[in-house]
Protein backbone atom coordinates (compact mmCIF):
# COMPACT_ATOMS: atom_id res chain seq x y z
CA UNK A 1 -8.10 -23.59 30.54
CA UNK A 2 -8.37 -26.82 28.01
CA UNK A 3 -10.76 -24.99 26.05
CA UNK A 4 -8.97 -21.93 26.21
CA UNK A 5 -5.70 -24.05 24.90
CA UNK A 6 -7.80 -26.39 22.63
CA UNK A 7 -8.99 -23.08 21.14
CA UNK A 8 -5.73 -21.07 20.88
CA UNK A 9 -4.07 -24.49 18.67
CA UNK A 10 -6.88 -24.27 16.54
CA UNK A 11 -6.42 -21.10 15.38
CA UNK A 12 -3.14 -20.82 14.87
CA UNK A 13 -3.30 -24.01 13.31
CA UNK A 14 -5.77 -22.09 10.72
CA UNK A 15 -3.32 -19.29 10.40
CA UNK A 16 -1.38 -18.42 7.04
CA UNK A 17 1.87 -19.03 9.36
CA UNK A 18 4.04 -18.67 6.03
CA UNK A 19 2.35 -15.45 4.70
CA UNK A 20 3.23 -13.96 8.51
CA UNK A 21 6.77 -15.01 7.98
CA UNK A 22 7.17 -13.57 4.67
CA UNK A 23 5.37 -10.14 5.70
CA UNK A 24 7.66 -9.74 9.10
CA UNK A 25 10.62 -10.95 7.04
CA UNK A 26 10.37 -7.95 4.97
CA UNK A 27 9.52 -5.45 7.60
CA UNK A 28 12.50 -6.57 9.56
CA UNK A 29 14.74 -6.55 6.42
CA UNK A 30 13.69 -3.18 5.83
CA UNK A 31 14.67 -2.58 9.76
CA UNK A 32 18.13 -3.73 8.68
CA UNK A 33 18.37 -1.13 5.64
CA UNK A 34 17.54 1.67 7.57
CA UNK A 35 20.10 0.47 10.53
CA UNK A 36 22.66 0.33 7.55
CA UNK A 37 21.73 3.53 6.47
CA UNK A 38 22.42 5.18 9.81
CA UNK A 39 25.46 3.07 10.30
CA UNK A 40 26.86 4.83 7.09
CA UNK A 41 25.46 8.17 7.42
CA UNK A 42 24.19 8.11 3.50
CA UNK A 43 21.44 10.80 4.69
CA UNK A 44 21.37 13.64 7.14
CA UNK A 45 17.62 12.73 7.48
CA UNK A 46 17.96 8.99 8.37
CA UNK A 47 17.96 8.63 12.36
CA UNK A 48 18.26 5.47 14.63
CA UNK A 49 14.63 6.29 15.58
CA UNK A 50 13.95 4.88 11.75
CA UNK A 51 14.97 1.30 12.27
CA UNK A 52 13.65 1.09 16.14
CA UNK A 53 10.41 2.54 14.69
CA UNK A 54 10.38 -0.07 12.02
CA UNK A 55 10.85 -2.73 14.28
CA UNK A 56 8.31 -1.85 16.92
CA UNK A 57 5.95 -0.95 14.04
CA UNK A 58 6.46 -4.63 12.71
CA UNK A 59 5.78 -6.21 15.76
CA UNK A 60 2.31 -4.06 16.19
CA UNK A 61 1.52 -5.10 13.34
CA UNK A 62 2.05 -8.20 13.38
CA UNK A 63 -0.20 -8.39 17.06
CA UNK A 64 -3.02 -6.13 14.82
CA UNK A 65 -2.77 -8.81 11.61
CA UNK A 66 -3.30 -11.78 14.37
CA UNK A 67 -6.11 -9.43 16.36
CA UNK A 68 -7.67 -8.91 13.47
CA UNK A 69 -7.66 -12.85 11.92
CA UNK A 70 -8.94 -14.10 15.17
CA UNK A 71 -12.09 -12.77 14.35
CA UNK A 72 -14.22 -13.50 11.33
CA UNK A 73 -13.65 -11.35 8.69
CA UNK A 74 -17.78 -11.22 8.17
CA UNK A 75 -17.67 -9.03 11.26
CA UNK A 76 -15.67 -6.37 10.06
CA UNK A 77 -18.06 -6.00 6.66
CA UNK A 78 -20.96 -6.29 9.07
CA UNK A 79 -19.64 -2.79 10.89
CA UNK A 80 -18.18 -1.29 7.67
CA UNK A 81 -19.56 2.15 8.46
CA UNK A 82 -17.19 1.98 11.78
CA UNK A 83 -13.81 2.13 9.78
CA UNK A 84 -15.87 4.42 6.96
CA UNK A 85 -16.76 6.89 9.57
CA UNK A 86 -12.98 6.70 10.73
CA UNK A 87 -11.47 6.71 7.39
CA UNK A 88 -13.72 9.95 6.47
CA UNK A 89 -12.92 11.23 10.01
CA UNK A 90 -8.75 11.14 9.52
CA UNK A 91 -9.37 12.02 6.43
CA UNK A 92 -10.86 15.48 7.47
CA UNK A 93 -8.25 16.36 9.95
CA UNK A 94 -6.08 16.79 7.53
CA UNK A 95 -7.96 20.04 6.65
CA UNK A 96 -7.87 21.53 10.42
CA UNK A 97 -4.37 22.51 11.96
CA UNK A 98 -3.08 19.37 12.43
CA UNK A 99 -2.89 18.53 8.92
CA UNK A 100 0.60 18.81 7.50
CA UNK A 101 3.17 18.33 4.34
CA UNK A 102 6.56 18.88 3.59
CA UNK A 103 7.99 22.07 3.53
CA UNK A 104 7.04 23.92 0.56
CA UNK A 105 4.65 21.55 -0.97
CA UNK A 106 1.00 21.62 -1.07
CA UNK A 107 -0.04 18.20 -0.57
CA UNK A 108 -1.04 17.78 3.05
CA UNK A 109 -0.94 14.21 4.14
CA UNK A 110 -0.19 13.73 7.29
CA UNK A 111 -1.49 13.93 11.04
CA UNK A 112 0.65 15.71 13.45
CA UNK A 113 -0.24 15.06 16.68
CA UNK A 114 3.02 16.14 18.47
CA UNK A 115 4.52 12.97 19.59
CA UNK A 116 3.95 11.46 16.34
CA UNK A 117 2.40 11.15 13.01
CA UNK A 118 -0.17 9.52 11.27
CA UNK A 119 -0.78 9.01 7.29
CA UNK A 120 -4.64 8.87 7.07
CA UNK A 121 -4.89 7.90 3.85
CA UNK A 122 -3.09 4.78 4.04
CA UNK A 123 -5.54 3.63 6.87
CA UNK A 124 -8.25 4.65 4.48
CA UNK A 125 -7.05 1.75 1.54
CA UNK A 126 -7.87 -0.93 4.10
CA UNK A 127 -10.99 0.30 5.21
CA UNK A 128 -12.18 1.24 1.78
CA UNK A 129 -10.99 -2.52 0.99
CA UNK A 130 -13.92 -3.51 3.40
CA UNK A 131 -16.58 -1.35 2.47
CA UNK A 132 -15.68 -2.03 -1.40
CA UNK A 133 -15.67 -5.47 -0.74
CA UNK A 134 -18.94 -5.25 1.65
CA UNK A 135 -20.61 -3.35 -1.25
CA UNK A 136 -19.91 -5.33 -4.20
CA UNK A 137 -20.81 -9.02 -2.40
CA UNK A 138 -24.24 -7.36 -1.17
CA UNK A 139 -24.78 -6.25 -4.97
CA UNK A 140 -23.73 -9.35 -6.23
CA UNK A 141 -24.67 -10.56 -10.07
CA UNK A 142 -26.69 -6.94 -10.15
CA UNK A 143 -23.37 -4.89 -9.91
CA UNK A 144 -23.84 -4.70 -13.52
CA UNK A 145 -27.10 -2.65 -14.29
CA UNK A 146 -26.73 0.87 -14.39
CA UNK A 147 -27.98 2.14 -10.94
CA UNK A 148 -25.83 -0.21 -8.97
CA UNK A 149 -22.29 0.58 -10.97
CA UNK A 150 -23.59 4.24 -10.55
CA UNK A 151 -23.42 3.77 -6.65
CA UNK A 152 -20.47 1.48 -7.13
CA UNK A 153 -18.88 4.67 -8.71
CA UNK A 154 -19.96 7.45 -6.40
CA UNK A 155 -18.65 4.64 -3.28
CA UNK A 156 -15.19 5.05 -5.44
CA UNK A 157 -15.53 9.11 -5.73
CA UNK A 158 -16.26 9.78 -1.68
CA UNK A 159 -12.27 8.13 -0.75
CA UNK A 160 -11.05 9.54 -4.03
CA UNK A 161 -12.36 13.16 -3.95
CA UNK A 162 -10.91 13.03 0.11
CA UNK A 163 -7.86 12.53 -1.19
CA UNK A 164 -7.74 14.83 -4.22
CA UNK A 165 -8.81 17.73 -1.89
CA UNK A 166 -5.40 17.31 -0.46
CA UNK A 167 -3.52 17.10 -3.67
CA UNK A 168 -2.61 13.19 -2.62
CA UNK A 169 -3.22 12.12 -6.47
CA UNK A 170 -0.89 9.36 -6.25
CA UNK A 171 -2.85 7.22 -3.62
CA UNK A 172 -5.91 8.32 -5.53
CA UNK A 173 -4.40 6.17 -8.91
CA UNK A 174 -3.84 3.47 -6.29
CA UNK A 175 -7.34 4.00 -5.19
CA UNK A 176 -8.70 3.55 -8.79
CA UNK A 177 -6.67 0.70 -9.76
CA UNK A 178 -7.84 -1.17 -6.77
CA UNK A 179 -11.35 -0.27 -7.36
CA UNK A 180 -10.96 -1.40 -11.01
CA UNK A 181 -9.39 -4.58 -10.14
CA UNK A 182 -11.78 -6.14 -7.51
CA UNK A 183 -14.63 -4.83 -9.90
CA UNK A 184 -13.35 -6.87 -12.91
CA UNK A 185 -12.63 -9.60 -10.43
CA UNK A 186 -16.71 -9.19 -9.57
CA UNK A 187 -17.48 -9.72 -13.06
CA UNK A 188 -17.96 -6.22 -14.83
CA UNK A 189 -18.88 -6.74 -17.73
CA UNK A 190 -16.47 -6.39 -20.94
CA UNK A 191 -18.35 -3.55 -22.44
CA UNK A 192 -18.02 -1.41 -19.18
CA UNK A 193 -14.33 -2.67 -19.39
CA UNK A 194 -14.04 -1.05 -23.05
CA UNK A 195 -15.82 2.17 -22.03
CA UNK A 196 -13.32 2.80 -19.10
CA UNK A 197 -10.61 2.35 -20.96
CA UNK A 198 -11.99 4.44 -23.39
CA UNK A 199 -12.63 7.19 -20.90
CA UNK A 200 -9.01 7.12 -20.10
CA UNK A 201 -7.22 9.22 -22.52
CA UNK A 202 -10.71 12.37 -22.29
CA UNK A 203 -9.78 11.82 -18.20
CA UNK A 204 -5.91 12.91 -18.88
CA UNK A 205 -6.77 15.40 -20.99
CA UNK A 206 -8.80 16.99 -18.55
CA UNK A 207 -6.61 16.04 -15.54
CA UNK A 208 -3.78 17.69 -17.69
CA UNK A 209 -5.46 20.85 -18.76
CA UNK A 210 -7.55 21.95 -16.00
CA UNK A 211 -6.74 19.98 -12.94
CA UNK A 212 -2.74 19.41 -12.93
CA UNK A 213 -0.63 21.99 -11.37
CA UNK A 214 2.67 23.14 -13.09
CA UNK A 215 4.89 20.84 -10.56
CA UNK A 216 2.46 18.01 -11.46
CA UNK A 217 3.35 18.10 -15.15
CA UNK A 218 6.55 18.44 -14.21
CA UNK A 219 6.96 15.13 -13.00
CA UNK A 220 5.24 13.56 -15.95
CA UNK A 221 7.13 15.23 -18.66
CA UNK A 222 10.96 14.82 -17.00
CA UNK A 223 10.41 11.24 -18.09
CA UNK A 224 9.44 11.91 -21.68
CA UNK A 225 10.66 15.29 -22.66
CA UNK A 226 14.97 15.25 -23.23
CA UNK A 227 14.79 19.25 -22.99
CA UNK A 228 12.76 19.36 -19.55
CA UNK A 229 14.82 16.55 -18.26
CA UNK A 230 17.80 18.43 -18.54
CA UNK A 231 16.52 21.41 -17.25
CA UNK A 232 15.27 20.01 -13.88
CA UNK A 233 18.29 18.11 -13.40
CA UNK A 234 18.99 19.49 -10.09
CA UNK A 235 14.83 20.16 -9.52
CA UNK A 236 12.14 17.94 -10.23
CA UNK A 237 14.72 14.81 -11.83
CA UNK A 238 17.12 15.21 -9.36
CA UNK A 239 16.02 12.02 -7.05
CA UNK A 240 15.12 10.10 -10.33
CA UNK A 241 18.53 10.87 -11.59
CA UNK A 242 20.17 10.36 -8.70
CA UNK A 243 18.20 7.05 -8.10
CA UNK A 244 18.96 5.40 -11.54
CA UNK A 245 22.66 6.53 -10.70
CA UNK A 246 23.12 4.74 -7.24
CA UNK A 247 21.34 1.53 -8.89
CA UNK A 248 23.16 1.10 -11.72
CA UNK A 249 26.93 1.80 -9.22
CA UNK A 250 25.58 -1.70 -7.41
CA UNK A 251 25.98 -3.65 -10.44
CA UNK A 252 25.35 -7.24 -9.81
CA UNK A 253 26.25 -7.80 -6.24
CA UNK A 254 26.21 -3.98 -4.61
CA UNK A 255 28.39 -1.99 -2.55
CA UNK A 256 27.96 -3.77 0.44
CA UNK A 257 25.40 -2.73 3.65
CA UNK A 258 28.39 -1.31 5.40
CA UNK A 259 31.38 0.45 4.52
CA UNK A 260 31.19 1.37 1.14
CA UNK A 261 31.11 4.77 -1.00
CA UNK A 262 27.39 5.64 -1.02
CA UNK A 263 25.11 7.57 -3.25
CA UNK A 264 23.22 10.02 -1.32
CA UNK A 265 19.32 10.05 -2.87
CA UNK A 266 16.35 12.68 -0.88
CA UNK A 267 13.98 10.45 0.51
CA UNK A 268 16.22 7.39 0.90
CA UNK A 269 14.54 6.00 3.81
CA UNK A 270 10.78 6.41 2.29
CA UNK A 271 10.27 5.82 -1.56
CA UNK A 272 13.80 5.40 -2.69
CA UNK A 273 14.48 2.60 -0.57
CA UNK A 274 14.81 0.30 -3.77
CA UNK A 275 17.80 2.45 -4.86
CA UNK A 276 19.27 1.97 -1.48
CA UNK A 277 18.82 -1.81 -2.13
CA UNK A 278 20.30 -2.20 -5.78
CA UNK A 279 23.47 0.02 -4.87
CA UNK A 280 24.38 -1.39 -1.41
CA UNK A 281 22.73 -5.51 -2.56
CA UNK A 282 23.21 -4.90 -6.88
CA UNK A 283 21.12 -6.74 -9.16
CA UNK A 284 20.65 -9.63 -6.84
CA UNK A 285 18.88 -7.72 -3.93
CA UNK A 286 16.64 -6.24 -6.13
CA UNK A 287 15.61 -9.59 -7.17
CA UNK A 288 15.39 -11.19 -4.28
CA UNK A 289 13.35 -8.24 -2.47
CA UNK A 290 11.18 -8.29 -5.84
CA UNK A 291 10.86 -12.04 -5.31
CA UNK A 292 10.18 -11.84 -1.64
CA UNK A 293 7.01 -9.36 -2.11
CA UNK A 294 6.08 -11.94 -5.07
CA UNK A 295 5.74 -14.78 -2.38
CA UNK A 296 3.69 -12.52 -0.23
CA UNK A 297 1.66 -11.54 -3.35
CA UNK A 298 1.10 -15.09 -4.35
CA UNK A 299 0.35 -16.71 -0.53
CA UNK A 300 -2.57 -13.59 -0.93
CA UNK A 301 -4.05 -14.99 -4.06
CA UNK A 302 -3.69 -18.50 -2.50
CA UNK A 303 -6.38 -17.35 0.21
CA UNK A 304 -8.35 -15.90 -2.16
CA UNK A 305 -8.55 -19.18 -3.61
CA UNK A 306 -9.70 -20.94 -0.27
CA UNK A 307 -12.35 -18.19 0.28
CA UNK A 308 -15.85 -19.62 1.02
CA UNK A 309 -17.80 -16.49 -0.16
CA UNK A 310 -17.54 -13.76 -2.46
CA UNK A 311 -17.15 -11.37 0.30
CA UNK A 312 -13.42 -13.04 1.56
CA UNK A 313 -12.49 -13.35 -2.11
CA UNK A 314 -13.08 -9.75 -2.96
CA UNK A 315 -11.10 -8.85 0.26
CA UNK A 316 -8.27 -10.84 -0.50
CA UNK A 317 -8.24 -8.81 -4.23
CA UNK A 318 -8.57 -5.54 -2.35
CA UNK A 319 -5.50 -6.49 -0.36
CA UNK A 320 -3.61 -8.18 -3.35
CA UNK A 321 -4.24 -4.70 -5.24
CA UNK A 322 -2.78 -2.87 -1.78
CA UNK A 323 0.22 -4.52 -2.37
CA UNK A 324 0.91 -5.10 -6.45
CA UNK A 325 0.26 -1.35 -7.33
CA UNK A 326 1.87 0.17 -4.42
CA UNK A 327 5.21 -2.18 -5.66
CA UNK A 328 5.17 -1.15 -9.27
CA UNK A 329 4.29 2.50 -8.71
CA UNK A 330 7.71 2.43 -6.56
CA UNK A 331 9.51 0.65 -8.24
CA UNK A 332 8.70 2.49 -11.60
CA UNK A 333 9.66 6.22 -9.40
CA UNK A 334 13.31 4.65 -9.03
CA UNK A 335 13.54 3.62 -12.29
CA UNK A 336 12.23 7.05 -13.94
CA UNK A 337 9.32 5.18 -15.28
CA UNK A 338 6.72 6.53 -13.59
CA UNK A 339 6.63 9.81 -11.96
CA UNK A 340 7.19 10.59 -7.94
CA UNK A 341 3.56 10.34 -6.27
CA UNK A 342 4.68 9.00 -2.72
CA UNK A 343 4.31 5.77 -2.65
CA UNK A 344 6.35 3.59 -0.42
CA UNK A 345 7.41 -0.30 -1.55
CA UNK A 346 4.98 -1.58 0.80
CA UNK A 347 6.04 -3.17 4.23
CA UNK A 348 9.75 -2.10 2.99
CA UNK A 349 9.82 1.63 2.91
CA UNK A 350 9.74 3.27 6.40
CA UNK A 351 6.53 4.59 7.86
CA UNK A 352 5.00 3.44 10.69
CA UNK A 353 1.49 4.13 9.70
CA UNK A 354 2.05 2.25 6.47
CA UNK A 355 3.21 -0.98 7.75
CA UNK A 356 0.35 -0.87 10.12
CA UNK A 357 -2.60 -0.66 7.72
CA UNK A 358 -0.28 -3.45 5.47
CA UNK A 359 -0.66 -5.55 8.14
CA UNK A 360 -4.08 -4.91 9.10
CA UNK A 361 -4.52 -5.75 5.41
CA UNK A 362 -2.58 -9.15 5.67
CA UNK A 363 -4.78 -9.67 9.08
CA UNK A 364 -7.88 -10.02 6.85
CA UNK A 365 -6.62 -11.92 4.60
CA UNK A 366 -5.59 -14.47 7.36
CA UNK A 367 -9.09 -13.79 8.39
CA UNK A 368 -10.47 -14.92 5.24
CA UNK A 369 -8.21 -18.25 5.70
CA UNK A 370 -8.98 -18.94 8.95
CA UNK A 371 -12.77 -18.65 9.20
CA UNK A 372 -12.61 -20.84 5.68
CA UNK A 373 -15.02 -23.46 6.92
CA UNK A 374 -18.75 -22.19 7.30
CA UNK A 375 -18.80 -23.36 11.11
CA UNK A 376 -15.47 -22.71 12.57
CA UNK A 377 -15.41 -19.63 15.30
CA UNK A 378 -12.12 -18.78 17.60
CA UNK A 379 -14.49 -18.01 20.09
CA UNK A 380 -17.66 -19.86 19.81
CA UNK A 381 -18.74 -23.71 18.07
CA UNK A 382 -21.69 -23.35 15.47
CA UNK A 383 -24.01 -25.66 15.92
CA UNK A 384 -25.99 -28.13 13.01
């Protein structure tokens, strides 16, 4: 029982306890939003089952991030092809009768399994996170001749191709950008770094011309074209518009949670979340829940920093990128800045399945701090 105690203080005494705070602090904020939300009936489509879902999804999450950090974080690269074979698994569900979208949209994301759903894809980042990870630390300084970047590449294009074959193309850019980010953090070299940027503007134009579908271009050109803005105004702007509306009515301090004259917005309780914030909190709660996912962004780069290996440091990117891209993809839909491709404001946004691989993602990174020292175990001593 000593040991068992002697054990249990260890750990937590390893544990990010501040980078826990700050990620249930903004599950359980956005808990509060959607209660608000409901309180002031601002959407048909917002139910108390929102915020009591939040809540019990931040608390399973939080039990998954400490599961997870208990055990070394080398473990989980060692079985990589356990969460690849799931990833790929969930992945291809989607294509069988459960798979299913909303209602007059092609993109089919989601899992329906009666009593609830599940969003494959965002289970998919962490694992890929892993196996990336795995990959490029096993590779090490080769990562830069030709056949390893090729595999590097064609590891990228399995998740990526998944995902396009379900016309999820937003969580694919997230995908690349991640990728990108933990390779340049790896060291590729300046010249690949100039060809892939290169490469970018031939990739639109094919995107655009032979892969985009007329709703996808859509999206893109409501934010730069005056004419097709005002045409969609009620169509494919109408959240945008809407959105930019409700956050510029907050002003500096907002509406107020409760009792106020609300802007109604589609999708409210999902990706437009942030215009909830600046209407009902104003300028200031936009900071402030901008500030809050800073902290968690910088306590992630601290760990990376305590890291022993590359294989913890490259996690800790993967996780970082999770996070940073998933924010100003979001944030950029509510402010008409970037076009709407689904992506929540990560641990803020309701979803259950999101918060869960978030915190799954924050459970390696605790991992990564926890198992910092070459000999420390939770359940075992190394010996000299």
């Amino acid at each position: 029982m000593k040991r068992v105690l002697r054990l249990s203080l260890e750990y937590f005494k390893r544990l990010d306890k501040l980078l826990v705070l700050l990620c249930l602090s903004a599950c359980l904020f956005s808990a509060y939003l959607l209660f608000s939300m409901v309180s002031n009936e601002v959407s048909p489509f917002v139910h108390a089952r929102h915020y009591r879902m939040q809540v019990a999804m931040a608390f399973m999450g939080l039990f998954a991030a400490l599961a997870i950090a208990a055990l070394n974080y080398k473990y989980f690269a060692k079985f990589w092809f356990i969460g690849a074979a799931a990833g790929i698994f969930m992945m291809l569900l989607l294509h069988t009768p459960l798979g299913v979208g909303p209602q007059g949209s092609e993109e089919i994301n989601w899992l329906n399994f009666g009593f609830t759903t599940v969003q494959p894809s965002e289970f998919l980042k962490v694992f890929y996170v892993i196996t990336y990870a795995t990959h490029l630390s096993k590779v090490g300084k080769r990562m830069n001749q030709i056949p390893h970047l090729a595999l590097l590449a064609a590891h990228t294009a399995v998740p990526c191709m998944l995902l396009l074959s379900r016309g999820d193309f937003g969580t694919t850019l997230v995908f690349l950008l991640i990728t990108f980010t933990m390779l340049f953090i790896a060291g590729l070299w300046w010249r690949y770094v100039a060809v892939i940027l290169a490469l970018v503007p031939v990739v639109a134009f094919i995107m655009w011309n032979y892969v985009f579908k007329a709703y996808h271009k859509l999206r893109i050109l409501v934010l730069i074209d005056e004419e097709v803005r005002e045409a969609e105004m009620l169509h494919f702007y109408h959240q945008q518009h809407r959105s930019l509306i409700a956050i510029g009515s907050g002003e500096l301090s907002g509406r107020g949670l409760f009792g106020g004259e609300y802007i109604y917005i589609p999708e409210f309780q999902t990706d437009f979340i942030f215009s909830y914030i600046g209407m009902t909190l104003g300028f200031v709660g936009c900071v402030a829940t901008l500030g809050l996912v800073m902290l968690i962004l910088i306590r992630i780069l601290g760990n990376c920093l305590l890291a022993k290996d590359t294989l913890g440091k490259y996690i800790c990117v993967g996780v970082f990128g999770m996070f940073i891209y998933n924010t100003i993809i979001n944030v950029g839909m509510t402010l008409a800045v970037m076009p709407v491709i689904g992506q929540p404001l990560p641990l803020i946004g309701a979803g259950g399945s999101a918060v869960l691989a978030y915190f799954m993602g924050i459970g390696l990174v605790l991992s990564v701090r926890a198992h910092k020292d070459k000999k420390y175990h939770m359940f075992y001593t190394e010996k000299d």
